[in-house]
C-alpha atoms as a PDB file:
ATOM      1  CA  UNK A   1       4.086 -14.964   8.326  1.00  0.00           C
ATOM      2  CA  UNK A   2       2.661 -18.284   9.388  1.00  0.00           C
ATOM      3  CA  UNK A   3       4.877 -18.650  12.320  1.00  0.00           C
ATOM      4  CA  UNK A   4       3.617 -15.395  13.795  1.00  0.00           C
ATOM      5  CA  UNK A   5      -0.132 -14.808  14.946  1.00  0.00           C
ATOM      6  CA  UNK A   6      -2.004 -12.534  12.748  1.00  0.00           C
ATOM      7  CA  UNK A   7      -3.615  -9.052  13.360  1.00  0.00           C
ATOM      8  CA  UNK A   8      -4.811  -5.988  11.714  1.00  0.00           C
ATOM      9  CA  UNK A   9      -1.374  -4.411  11.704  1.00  0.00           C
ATOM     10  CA  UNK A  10       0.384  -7.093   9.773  1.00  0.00           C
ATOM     11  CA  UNK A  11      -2.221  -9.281   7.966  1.00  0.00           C
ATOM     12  CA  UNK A  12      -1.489  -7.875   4.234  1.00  0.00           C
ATOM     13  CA  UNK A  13       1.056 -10.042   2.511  1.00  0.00           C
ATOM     14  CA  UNK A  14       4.330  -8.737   0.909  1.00  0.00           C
ATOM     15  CA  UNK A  15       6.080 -10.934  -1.528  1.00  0.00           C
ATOM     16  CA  UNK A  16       9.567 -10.024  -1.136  1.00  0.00           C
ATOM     17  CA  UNK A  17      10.117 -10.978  -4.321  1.00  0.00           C
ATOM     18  CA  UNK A  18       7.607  -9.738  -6.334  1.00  0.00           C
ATOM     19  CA  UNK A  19       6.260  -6.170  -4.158  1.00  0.00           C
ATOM     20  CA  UNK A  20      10.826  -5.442  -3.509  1.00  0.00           C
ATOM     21  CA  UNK A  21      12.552  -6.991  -6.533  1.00  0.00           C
ATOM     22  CA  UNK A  22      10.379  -7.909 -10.015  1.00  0.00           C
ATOM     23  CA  UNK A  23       8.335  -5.034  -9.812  1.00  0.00           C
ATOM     24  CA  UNK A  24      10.681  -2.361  -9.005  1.00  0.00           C
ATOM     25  CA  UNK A  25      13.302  -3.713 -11.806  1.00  0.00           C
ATOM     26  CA  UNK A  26      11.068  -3.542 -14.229  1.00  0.00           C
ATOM     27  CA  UNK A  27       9.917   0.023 -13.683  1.00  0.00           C
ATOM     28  CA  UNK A  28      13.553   0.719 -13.424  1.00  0.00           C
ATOM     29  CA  UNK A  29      13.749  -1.119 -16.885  1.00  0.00           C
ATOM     30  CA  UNK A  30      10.922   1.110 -18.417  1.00  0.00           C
ATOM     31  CA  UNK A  31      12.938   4.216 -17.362  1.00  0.00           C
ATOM     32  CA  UNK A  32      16.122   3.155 -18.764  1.00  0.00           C
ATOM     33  CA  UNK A  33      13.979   2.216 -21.842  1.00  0.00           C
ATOM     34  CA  UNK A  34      12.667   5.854 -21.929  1.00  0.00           C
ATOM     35  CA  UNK A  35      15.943   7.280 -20.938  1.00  0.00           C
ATOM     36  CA  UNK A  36      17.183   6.053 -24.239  1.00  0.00           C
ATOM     37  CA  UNK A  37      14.248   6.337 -26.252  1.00  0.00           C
ATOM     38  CA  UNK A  38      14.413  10.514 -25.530  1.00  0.00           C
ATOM     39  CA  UNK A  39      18.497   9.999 -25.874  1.00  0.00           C
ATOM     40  CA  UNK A  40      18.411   8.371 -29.111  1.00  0.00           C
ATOM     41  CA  UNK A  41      14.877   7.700 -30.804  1.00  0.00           C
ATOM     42  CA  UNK A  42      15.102   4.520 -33.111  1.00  0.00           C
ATOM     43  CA  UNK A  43      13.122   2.045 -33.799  1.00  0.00           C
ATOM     44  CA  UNK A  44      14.584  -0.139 -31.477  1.00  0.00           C
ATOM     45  CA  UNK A  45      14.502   2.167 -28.576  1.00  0.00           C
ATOM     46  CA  UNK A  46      10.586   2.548 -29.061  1.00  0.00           C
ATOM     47  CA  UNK A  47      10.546  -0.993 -29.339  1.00  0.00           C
ATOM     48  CA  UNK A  48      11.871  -1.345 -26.101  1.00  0.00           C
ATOM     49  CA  UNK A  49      10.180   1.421 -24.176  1.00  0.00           C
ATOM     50  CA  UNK A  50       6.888  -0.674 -25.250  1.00  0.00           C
ATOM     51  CA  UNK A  51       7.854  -4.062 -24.666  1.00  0.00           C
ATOM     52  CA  UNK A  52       9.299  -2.194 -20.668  1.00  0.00           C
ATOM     53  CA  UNK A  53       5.609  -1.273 -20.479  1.00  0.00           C
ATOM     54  CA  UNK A  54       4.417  -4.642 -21.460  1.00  0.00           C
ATOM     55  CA  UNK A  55       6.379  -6.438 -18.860  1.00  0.00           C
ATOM     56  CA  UNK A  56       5.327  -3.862 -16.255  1.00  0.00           C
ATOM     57  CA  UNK A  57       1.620  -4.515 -17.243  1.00  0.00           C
ATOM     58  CA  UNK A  58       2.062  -8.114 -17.602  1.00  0.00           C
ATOM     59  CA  UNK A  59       2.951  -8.162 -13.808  1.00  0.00           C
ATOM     60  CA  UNK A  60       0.084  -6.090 -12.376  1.00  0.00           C
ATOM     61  CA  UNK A  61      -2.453  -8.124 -14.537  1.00  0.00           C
ATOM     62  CA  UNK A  62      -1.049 -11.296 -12.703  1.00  0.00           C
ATOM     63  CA  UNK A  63      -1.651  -9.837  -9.566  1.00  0.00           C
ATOM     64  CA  UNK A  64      -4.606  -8.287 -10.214  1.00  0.00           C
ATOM     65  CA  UNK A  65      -6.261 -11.810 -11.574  1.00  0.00           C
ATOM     66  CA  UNK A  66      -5.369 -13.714  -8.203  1.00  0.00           C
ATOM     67  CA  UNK A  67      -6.211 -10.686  -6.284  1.00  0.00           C
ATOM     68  CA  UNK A  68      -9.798 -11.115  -8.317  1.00  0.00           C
ATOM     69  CA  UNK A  69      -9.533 -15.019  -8.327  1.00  0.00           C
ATOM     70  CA  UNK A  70      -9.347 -14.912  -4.448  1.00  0.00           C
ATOM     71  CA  UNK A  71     -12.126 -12.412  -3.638  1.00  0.00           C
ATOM     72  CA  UNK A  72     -14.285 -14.848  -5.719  1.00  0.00           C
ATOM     73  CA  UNK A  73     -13.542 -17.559  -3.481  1.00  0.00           C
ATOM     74  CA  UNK A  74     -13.433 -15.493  -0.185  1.00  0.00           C
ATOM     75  CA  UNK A  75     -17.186 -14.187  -1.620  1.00  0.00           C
ATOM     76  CA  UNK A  76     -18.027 -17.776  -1.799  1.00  0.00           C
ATOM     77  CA  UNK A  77     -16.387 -19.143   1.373  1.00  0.00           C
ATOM     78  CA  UNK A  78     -18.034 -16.064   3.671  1.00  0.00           C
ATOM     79  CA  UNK A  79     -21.316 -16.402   1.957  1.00  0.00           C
ATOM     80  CA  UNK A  80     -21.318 -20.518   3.092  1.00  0.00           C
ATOM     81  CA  UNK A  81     -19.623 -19.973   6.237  1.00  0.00           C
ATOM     82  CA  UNK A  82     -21.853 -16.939   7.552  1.00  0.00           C
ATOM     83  CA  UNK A  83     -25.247 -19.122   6.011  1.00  0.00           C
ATOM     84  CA  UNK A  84     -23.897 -22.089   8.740  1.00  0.00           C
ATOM     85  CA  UNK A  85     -22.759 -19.810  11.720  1.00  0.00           C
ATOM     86  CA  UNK A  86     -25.987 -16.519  11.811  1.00  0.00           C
ATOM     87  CA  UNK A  87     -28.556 -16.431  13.399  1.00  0.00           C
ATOM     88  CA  UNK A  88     -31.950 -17.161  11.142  1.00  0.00           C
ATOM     89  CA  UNK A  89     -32.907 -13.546  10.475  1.00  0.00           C
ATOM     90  CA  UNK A  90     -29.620 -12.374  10.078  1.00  0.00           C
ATOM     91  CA  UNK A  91     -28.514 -15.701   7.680  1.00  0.00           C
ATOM     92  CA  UNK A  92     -31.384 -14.167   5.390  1.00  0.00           C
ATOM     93  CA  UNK A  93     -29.322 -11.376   4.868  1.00  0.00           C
ATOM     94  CA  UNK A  94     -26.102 -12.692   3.973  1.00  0.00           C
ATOM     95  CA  UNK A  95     -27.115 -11.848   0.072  1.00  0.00           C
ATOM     96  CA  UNK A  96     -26.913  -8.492   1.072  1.00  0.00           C
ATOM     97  CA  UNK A  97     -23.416  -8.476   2.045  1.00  0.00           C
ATOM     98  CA  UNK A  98     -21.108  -6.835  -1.133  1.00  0.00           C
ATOM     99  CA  UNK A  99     -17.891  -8.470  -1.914  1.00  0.00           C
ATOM    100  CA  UNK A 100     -15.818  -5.833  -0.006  1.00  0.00           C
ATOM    101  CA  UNK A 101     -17.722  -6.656   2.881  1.00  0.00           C
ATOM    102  CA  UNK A 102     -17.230 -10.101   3.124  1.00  0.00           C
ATOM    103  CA  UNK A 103     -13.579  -9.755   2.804  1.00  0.00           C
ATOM    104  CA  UNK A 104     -13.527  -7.820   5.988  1.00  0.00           C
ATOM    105  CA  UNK A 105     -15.627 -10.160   7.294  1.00  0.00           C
ATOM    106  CA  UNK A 106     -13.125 -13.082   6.613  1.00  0.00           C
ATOM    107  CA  UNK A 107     -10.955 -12.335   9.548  1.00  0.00           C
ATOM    108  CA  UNK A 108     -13.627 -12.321  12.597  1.00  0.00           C
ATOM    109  CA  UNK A 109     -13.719 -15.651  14.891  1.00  0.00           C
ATOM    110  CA  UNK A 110     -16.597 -17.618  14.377  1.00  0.00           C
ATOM    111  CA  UNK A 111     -17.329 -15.999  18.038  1.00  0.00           C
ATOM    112  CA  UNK A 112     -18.014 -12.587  17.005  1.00  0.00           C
ATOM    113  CA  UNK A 113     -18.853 -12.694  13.269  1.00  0.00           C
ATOM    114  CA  UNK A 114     -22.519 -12.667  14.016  1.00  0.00           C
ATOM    115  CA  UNK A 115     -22.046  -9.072  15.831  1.00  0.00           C
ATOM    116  CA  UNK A 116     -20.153  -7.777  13.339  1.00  0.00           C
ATOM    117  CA  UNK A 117     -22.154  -8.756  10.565  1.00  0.00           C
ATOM    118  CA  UNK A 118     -25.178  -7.537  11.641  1.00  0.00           C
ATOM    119  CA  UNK A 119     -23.176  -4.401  12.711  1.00  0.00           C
ATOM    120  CA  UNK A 120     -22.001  -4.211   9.420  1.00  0.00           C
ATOM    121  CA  UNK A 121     -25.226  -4.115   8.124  1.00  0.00           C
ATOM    122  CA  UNK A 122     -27.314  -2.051  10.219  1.00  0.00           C
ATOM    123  CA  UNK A 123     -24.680   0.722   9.700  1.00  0.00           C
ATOM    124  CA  UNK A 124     -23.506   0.157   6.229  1.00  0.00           C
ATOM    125  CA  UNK A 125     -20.341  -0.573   6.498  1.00  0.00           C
ATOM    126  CA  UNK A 126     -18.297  -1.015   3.272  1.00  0.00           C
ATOM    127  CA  UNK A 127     -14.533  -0.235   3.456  1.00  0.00           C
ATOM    128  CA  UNK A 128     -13.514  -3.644   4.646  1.00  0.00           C
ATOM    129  CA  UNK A 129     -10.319  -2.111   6.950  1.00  0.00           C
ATOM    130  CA  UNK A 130     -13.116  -0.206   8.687  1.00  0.00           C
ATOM    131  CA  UNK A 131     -14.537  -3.762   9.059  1.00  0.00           C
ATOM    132  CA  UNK A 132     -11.408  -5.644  10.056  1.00  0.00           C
ATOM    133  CA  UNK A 133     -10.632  -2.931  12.721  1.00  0.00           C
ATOM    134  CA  UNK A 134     -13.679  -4.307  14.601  1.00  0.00           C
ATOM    135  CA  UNK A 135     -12.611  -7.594  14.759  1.00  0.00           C
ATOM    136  CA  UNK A 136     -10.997  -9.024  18.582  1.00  0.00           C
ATOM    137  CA  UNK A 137     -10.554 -12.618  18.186  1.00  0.00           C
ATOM    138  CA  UNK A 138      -9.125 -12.386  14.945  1.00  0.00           C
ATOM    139  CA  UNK A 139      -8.871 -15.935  12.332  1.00  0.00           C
ATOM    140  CA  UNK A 140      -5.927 -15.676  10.669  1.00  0.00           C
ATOM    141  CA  UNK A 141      -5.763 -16.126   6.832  1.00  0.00           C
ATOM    142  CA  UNK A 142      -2.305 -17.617   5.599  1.00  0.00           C
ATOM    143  CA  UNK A 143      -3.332 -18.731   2.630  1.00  0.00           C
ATOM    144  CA  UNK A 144      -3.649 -15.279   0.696  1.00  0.00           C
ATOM    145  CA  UNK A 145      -2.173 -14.165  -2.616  1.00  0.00           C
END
């Protein structure tokens, strides 16, 4: 993705290898487990249908902890950048700004952030694709998890 410019219709980030091949085996694993747990219950089958559902949660607690890891540093990184680039009045009110709201934020051009945010604001704007959808000159974000 770093190659291409970025926009709202292809910012999010698919990890061929995790969202196409880890994650579907293993739920494909977990049925199989099942399968044979319902065929045949033994110990061993159980055994397997819950160590299936371990893996499985094993991998969405990964991604969910970098998912978390980077909104804590995309919370930080908005809150400094949009303290440096608003206007006085409106760099008061950068506390105000929830976590969902800065990470629409992220993507507006130092250009048109201030518009935005005070937009975003004044009309309570939370869902952050309703705030990316906004954005023109949009700053591409490579770097995500």
């Amino acid at each position: 993705m770093s190659a291409e410019s970025q926009s709202f219709a292809n910012h999010r980030r698919w990890v061929p290898g995790y969202h196409f091949v880890v994650f579907p085996l293993l739920i494909i694993n977990f049925g199989f487990a099942v399968g044979a747990a319902i065929r045949g219950p033994t110990t061993s089958t159980i055994v397997a249908v819950l160590t299936a559902y371990a893996l499985m949660a094993v991998a969405a607690y990964a991604r969910t902890f970098a998912l978390t890891v980077q909104n804590r540093v995309i919370r930080l990184e908005e809150r400094l950048r949009l303290e440096a680039l608003l206007p006085d009045e409106l760099g008061a009110r950068v506390p105000e700004f929830s976590t969902k709201q800065l990470i629409g934020l992220r993507f507006a051009g130092d250009g048109e952030v201030a518009a935005i945010a005070r937009r975003v604001l004044d009309e309570g704007i939370e869902r952050p694709d309703d705030i990316k959808k906004l954005v023109t000159d949009w700053r591409a974000d490579h770097l995500r998890v």
